[in-house]
C-alpha atoms as a PDB file:
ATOM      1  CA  UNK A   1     -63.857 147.709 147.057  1.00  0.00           C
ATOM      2  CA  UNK A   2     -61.752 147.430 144.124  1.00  0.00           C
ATOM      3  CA  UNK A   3     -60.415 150.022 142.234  1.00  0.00           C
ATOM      4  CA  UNK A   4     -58.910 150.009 138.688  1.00  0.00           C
ATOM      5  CA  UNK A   5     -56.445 153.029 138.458  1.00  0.00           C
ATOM      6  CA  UNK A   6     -56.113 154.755 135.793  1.00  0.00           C
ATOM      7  CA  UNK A   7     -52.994 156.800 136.272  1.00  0.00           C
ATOM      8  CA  UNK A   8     -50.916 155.745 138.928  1.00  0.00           C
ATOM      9  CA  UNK A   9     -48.695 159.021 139.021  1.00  0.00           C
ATOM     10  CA  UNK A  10     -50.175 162.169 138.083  1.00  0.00           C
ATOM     11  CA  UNK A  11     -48.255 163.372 134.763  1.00  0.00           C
ATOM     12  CA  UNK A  12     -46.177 165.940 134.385  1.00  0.00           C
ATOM     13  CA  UNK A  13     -47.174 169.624 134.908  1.00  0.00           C
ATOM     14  CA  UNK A  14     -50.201 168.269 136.821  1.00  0.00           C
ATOM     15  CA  UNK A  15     -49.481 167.278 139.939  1.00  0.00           C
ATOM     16  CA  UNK A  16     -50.756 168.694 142.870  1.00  0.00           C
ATOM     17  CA  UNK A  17     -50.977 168.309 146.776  1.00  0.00           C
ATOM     18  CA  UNK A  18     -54.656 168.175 146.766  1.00  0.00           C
ATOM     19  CA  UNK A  19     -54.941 165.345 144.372  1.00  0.00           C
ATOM     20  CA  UNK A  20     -52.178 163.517 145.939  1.00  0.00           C
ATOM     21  CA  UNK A  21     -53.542 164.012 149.365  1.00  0.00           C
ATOM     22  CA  UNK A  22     -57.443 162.389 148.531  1.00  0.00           C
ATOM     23  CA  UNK A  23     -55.128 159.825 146.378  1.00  0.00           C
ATOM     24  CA  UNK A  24     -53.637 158.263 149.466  1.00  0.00           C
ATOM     25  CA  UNK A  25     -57.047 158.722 151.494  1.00  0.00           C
ATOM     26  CA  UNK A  26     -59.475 156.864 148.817  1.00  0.00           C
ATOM     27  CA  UNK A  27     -56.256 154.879 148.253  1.00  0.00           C
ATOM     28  CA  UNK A  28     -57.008 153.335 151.914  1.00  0.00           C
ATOM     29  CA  UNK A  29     -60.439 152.448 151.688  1.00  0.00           C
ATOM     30  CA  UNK A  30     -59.796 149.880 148.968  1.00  0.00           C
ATOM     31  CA  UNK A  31     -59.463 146.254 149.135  1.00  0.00           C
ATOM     32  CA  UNK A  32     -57.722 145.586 146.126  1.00  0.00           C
ATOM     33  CA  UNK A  33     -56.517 147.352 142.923  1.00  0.00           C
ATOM     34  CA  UNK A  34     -56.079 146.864 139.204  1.00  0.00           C
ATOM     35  CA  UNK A  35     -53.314 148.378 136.820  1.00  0.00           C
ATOM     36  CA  UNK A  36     -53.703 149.069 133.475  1.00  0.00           C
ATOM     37  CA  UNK A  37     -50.433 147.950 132.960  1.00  0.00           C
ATOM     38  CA  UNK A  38     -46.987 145.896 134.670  1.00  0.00           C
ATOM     39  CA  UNK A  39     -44.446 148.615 134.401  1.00  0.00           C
ATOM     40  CA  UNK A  40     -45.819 150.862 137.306  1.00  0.00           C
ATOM     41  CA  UNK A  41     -46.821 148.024 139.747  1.00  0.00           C
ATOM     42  CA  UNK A  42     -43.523 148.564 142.399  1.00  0.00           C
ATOM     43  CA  UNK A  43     -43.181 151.934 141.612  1.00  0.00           C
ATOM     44  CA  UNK A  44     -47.270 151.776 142.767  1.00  0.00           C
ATOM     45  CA  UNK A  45     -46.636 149.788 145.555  1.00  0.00           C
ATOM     46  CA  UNK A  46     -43.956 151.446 147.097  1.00  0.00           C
ATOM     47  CA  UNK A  47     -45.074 155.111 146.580  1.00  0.00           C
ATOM     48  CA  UNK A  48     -48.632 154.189 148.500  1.00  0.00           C
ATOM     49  CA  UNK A  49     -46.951 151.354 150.355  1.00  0.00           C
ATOM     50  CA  UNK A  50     -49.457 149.214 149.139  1.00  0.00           C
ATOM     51  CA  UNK A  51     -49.166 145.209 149.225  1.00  0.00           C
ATOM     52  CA  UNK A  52     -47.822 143.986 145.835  1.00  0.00           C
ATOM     53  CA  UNK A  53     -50.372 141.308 146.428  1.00  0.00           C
ATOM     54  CA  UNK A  54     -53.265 143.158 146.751  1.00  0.00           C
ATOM     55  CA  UNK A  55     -52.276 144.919 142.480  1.00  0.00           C
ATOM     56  CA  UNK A  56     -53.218 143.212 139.998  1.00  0.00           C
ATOM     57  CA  UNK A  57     -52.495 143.755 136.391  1.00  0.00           C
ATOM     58  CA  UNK A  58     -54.404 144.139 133.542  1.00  0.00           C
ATOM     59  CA  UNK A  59     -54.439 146.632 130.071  1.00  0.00           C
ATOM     60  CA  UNK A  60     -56.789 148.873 128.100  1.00  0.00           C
ATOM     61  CA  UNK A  61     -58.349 146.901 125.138  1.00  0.00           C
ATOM     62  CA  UNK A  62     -59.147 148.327 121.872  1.00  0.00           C
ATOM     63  CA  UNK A  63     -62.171 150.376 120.944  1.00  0.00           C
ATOM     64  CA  UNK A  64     -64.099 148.112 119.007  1.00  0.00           C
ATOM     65  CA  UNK A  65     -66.910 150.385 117.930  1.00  0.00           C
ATOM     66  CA  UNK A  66     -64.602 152.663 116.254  1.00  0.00           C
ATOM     67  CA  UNK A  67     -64.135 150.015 113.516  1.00  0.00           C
ATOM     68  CA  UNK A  68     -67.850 150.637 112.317  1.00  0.00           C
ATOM     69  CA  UNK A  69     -66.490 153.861 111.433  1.00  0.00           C
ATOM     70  CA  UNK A  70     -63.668 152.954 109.856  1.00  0.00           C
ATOM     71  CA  UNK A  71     -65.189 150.850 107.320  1.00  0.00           C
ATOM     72  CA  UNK A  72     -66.655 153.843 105.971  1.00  0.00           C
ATOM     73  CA  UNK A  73     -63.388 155.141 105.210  1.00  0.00           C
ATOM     74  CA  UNK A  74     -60.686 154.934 102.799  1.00  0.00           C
ATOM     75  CA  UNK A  75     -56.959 155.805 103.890  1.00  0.00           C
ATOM     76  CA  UNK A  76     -55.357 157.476 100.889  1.00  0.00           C
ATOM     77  CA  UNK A  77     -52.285 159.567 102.464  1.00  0.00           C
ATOM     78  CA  UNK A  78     -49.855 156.217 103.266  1.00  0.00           C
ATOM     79  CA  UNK A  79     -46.981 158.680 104.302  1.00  0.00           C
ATOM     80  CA  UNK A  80     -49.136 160.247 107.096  1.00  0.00           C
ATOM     81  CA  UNK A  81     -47.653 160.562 110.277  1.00  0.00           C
ATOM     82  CA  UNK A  82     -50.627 161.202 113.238  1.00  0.00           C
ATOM     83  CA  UNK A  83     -50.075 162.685 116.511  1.00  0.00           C
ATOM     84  CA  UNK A  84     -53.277 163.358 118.441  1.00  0.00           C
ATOM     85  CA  UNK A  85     -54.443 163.861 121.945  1.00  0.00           C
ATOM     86  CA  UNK A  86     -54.758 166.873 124.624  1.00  0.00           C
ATOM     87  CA  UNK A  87     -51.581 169.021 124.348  1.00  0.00           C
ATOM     88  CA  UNK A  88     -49.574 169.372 127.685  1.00  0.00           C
ATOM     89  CA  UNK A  89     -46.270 169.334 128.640  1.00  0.00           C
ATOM     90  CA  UNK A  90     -45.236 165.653 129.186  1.00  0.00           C
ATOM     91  CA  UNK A  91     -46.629 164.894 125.531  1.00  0.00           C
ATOM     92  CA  UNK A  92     -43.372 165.495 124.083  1.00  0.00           C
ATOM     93  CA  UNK A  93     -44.929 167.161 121.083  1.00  0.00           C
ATOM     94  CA  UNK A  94     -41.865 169.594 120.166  1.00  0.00           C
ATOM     95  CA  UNK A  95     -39.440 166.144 120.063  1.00  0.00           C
ATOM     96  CA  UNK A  96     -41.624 164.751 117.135  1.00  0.00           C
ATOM     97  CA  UNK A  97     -41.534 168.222 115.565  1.00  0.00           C
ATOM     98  CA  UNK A  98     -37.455 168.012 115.944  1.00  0.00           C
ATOM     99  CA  UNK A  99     -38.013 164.698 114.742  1.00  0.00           C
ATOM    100  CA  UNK A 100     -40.070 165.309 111.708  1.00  0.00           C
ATOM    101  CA  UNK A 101     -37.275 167.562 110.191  1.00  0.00           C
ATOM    102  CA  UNK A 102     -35.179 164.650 110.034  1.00  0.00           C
ATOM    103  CA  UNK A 103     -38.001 162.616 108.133  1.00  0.00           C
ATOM    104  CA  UNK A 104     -38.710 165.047 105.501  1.00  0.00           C
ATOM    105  CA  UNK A 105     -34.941 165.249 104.363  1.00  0.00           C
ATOM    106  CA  UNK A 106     -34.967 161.278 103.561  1.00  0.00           C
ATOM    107  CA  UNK A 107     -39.070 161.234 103.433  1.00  0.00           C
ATOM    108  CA  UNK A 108     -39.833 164.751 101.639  1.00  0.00           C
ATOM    109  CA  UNK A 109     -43.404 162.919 100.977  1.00  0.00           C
ATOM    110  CA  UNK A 110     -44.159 162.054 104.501  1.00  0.00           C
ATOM    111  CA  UNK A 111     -46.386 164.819 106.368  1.00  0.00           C
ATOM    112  CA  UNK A 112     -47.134 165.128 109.905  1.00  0.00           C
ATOM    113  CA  UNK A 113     -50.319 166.504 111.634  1.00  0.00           C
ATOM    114  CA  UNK A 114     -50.708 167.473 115.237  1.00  0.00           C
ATOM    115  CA  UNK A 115     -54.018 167.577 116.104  1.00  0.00           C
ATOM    116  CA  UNK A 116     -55.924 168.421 119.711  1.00  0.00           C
ATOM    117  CA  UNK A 117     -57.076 170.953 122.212  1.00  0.00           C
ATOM    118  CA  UNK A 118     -55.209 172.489 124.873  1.00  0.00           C
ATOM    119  CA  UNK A 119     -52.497 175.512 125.286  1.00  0.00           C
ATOM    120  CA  UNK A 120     -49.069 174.902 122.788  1.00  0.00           C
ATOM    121  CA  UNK A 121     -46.442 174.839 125.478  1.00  0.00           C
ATOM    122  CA  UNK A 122     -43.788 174.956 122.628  1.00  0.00           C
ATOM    123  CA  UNK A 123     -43.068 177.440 120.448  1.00  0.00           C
ATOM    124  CA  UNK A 124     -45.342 176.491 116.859  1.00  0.00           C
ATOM    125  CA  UNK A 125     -43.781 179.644 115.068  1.00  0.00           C
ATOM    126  CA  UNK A 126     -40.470 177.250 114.513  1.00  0.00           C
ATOM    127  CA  UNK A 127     -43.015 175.064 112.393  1.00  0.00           C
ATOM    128  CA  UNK A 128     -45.823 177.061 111.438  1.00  0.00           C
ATOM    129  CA  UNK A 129     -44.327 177.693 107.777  1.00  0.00           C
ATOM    130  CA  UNK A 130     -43.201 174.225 107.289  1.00  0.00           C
ATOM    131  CA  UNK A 131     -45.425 172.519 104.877  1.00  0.00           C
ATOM    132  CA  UNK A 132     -44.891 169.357 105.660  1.00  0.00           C
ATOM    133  CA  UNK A 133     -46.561 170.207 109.381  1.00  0.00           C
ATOM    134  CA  UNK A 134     -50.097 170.494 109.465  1.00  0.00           C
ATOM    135  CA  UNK A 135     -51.432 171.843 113.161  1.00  0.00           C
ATOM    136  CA  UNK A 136     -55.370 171.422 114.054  1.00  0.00           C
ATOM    137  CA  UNK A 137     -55.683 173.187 117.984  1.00  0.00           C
ATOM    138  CA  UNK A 138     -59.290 171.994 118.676  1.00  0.00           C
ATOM    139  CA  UNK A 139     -61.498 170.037 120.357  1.00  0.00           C
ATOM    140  CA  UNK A 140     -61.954 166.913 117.777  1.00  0.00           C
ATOM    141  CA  UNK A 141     -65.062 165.395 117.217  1.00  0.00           C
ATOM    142  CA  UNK A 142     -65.140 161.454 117.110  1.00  0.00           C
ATOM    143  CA  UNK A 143     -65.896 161.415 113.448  1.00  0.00           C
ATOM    144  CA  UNK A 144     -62.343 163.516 112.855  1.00  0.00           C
ATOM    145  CA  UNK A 145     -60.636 161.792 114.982  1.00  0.00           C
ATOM    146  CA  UNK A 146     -61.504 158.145 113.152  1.00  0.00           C
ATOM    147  CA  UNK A 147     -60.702 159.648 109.656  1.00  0.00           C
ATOM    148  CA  UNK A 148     -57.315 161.033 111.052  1.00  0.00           C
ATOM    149  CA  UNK A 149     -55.993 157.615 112.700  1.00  0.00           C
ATOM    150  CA  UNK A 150     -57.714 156.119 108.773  1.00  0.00           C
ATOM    151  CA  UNK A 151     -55.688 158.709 106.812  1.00  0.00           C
ATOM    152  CA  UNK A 152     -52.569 157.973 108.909  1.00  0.00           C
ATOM    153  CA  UNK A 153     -49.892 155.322 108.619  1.00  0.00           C
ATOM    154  CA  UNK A 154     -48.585 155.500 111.878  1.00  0.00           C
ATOM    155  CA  UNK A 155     -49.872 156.848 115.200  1.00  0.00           C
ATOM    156  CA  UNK A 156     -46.548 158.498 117.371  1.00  0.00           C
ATOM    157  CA  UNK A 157     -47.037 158.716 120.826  1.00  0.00           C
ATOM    158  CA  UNK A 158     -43.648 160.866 122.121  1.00  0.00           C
ATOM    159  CA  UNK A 159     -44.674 161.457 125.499  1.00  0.00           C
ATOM    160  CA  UNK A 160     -42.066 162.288 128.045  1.00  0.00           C
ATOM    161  CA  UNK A 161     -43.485 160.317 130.514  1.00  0.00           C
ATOM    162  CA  UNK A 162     -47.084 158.333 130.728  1.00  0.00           C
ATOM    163  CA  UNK A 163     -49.160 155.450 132.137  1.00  0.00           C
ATOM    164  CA  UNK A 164     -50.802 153.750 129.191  1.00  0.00           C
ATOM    165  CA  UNK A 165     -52.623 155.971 126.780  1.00  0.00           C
ATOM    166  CA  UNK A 166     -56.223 155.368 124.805  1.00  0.00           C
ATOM    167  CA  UNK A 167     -54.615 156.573 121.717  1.00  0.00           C
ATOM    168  CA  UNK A 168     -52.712 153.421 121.779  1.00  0.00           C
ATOM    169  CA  UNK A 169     -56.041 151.453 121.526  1.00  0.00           C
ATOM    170  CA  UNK A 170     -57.623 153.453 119.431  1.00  0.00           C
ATOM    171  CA  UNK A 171     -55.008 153.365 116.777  1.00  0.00           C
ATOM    172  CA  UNK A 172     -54.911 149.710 117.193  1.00  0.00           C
ATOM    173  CA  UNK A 173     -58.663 149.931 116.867  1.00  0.00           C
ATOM    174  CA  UNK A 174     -57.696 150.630 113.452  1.00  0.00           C
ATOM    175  CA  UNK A 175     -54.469 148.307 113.030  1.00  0.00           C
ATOM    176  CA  UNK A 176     -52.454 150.657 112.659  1.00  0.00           C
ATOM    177  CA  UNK A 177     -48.810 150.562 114.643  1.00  0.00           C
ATOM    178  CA  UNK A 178     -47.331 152.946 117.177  1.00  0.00           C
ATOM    179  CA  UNK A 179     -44.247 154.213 117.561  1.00  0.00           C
ATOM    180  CA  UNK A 180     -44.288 154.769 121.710  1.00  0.00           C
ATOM    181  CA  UNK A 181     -41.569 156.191 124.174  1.00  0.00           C
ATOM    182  CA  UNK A 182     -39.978 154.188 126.740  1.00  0.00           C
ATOM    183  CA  UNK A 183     -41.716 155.340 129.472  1.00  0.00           C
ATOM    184  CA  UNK A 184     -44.375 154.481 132.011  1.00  0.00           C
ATOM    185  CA  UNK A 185     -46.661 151.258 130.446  1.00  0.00           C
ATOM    186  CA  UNK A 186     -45.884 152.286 127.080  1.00  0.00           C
ATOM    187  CA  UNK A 187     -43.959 149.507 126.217  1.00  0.00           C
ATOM    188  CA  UNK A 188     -46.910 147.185 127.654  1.00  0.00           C
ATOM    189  CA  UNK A 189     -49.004 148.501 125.385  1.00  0.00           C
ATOM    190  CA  UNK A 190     -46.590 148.749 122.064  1.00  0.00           C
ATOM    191  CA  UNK A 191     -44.806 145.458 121.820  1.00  0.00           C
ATOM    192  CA  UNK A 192     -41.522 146.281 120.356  1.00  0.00           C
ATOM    193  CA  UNK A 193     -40.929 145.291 116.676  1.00  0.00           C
ATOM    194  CA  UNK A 194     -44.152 143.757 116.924  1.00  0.00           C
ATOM    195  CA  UNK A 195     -47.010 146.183 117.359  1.00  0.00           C
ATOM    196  CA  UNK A 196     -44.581 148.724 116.941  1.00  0.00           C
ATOM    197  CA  UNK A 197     -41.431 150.656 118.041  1.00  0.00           C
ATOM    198  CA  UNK A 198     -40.517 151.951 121.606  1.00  0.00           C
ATOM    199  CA  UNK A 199     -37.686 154.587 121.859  1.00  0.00           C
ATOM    200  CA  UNK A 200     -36.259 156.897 124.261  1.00  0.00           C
ATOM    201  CA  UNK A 201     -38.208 159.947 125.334  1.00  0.00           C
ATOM    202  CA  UNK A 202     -37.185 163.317 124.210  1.00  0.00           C
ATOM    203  CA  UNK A 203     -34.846 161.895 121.419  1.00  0.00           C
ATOM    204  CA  UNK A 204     -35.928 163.030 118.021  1.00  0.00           C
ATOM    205  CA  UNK A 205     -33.396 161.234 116.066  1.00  0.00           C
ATOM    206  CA  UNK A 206     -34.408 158.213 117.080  1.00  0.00           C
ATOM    207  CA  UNK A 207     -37.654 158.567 116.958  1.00  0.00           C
ATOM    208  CA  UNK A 208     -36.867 160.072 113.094  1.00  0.00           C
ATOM    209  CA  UNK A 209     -34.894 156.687 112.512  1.00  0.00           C
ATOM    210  CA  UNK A 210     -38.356 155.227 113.143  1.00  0.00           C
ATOM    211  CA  UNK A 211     -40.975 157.025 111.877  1.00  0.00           C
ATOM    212  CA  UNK A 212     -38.551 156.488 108.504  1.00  0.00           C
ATOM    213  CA  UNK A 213     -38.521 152.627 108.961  1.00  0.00           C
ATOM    214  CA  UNK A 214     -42.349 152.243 109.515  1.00  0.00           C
ATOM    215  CA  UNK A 215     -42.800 154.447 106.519  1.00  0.00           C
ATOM    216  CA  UNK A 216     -40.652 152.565 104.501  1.00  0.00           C
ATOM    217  CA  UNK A 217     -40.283 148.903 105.214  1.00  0.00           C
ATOM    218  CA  UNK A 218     -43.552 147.774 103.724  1.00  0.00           C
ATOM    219  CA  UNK A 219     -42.708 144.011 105.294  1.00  0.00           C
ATOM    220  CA  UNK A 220     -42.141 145.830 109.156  1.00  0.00           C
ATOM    221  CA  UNK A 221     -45.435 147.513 108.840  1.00  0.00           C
ATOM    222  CA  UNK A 222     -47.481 144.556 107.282  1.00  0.00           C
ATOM    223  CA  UNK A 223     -45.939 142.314 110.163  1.00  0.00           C
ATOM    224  CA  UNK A 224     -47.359 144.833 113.046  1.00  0.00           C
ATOM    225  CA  UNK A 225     -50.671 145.079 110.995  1.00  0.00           C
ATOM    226  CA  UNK A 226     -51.336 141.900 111.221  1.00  0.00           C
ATOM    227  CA  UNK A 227     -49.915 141.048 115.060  1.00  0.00           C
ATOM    228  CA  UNK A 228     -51.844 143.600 116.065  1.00  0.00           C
ATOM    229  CA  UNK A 229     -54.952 142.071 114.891  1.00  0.00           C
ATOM    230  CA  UNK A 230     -54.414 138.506 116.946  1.00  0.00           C
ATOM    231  CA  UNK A 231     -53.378 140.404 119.878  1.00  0.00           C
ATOM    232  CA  UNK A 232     -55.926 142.472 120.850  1.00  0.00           C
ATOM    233  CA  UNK A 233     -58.807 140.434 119.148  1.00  0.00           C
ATOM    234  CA  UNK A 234     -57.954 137.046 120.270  1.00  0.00           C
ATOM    235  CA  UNK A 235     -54.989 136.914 122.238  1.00  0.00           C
ATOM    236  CA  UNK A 236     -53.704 138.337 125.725  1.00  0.00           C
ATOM    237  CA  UNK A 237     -54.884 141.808 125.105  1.00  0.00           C
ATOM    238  CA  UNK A 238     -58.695 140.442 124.020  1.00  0.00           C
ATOM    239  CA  UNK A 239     -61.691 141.867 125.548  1.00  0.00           C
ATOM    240  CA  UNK A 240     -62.391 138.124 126.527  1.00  0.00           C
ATOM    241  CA  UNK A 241     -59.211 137.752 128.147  1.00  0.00           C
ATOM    242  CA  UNK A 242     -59.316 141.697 129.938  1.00  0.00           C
ATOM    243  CA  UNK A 243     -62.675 140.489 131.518  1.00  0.00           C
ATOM    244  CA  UNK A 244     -61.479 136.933 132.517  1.00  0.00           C
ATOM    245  CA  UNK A 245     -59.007 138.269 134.644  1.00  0.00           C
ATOM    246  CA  UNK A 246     -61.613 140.820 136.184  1.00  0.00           C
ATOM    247  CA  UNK A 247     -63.713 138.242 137.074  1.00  0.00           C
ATOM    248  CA  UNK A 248     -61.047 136.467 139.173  1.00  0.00           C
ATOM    249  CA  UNK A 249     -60.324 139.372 141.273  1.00  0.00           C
ATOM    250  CA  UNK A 250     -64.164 139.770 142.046  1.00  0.00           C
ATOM    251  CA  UNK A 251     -64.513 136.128 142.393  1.00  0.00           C
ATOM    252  CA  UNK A 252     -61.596 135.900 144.812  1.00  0.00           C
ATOM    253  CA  UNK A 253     -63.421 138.494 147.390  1.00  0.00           C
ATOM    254  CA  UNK A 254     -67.000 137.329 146.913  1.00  0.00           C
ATOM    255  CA  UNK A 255     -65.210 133.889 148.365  1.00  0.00           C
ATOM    256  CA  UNK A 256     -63.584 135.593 151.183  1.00  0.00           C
ATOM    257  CA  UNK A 257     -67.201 137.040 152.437  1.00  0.00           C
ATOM    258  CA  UNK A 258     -68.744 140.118 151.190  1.00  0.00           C
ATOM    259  CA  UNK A 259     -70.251 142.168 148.602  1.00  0.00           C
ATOM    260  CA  UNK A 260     -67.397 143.839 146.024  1.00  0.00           C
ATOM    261  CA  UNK A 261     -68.048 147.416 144.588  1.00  0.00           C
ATOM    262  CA  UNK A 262     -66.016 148.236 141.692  1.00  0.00           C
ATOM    263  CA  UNK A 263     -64.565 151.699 140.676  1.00  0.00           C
ATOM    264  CA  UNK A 264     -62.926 152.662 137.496  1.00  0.00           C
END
């Protein structure tokens, strides 16, 4: 059996004895195991005291379908600044509000909107009046979600601490760069100063410092544009490339005897 986690740790705020109790059980019945990124795989290892050599790496790849979508589409709001996702605690949402203050004093064009379901663990009232801060609390519908990431020109992901995230891929879906925290496979996912910027978690001024340099160094965000574009449709991060290295774990225990069942 081979299983390809997810979420190695259970984030923050959601952690609980049951899950990490039928964790460690299903954990035992498996042969071998895939990450969706390199950051975690000691940290995995050690916590489960699991074999290094039975992990192997791999990453999310982009959404492809989503670009059907977005050729429909015309992104007319260049000083856009998207976050998006389920609100909850380790998102770091308040640290991008902090952070957005500092924008608007060099960037008084540049807009943010926070968009997504879930409770506001923060206080909103600090914001709600600020014009330059746009809050949607709702379920989003695939179609909304598309045009946001197209209206956008850059995706912040200022989570206090993560695995790898599908907002990552779907912004790059849409080549558009991510400004990511330093923390769990983030910085897999966002190559710094190439697909984007990594900072420090739950420091808004420098995130602010680079929200302002993606919005405006033209050359910067061109240069991530178009990296992102040979990464994840022809290089390391391909679809082709994802599925190569899946094959070679199945292939690996089909040789040693055996039928392999894999679970995502």
């Amino acid at each position: 059996m081979v299983l390809t986690v997810h979420d190695p740790f259970p984030h923050t705020g959601e952690v609980t004895r049951r899950k990490l109790f039928f964790r460690a059980l299903a954990f035992k019945l498996c042969s071998r195991f895939v990450l969706l990124n390199k950051q975690q795989l000691v940290g995995f290892s050690n916590f489960y005291h699991i074999d290094e050599s039975k992990i192997t790496t791999s990453t999310l790849g982009i959404y492809d379908y989503l670009s059907l979508f977005s050729k429909l589409l015309e992104s007319n709001k260049t000083q856009q600044v998207l976050f998006y996702g389920r609100f909850s605690p380790y998102k770091g949402i308040e640290y991008l509000c902090k952070a957005m203050e500092i924008v608007h004093e060099k960037c008084p064009k540049a807009n943010l909107v926070i968009a997504g379901s879930g409770s506001l663990y923060f206080d909103w009232n600090l914001y709600k009046d600020k014009t330059y801060m746009r809050l949607i609390n709702r379920y989003l519908s695939l179609t909304e979600i598309v045009s946001l990431i197209s209206e956008s020109r850059i995706v912040v992901c200022p989570y206090t601490d993560a695995t790898q995230s599908g907002v990552v891929t779907n912004a790059f879906s849409m080549s558009k760069p991510v400004i990511a925290t330093r923390v769990g496979g983030l910085p897999d996912m966002v190559k710094n100063e190439e697909t984007g910027l990594i900072v420090e978690p739950r420091n808004e001024k420098e995130l602010a410092r680079a929200i302002i340099r993606l919005l405006t160094s033209e050359v910067d965000y061109r240069k991530m544009c178009a990296n992102i574009d040979d990464y994840y449709h022809k290089g390391n991060c391909s679809w082709k490339s994802i599925s190569e290295g899946y094959i070679k774990v199945y292939s690996a225990l089909t040789k040693a005897g055996g039928n392999v069942t894999s679970i995502i």
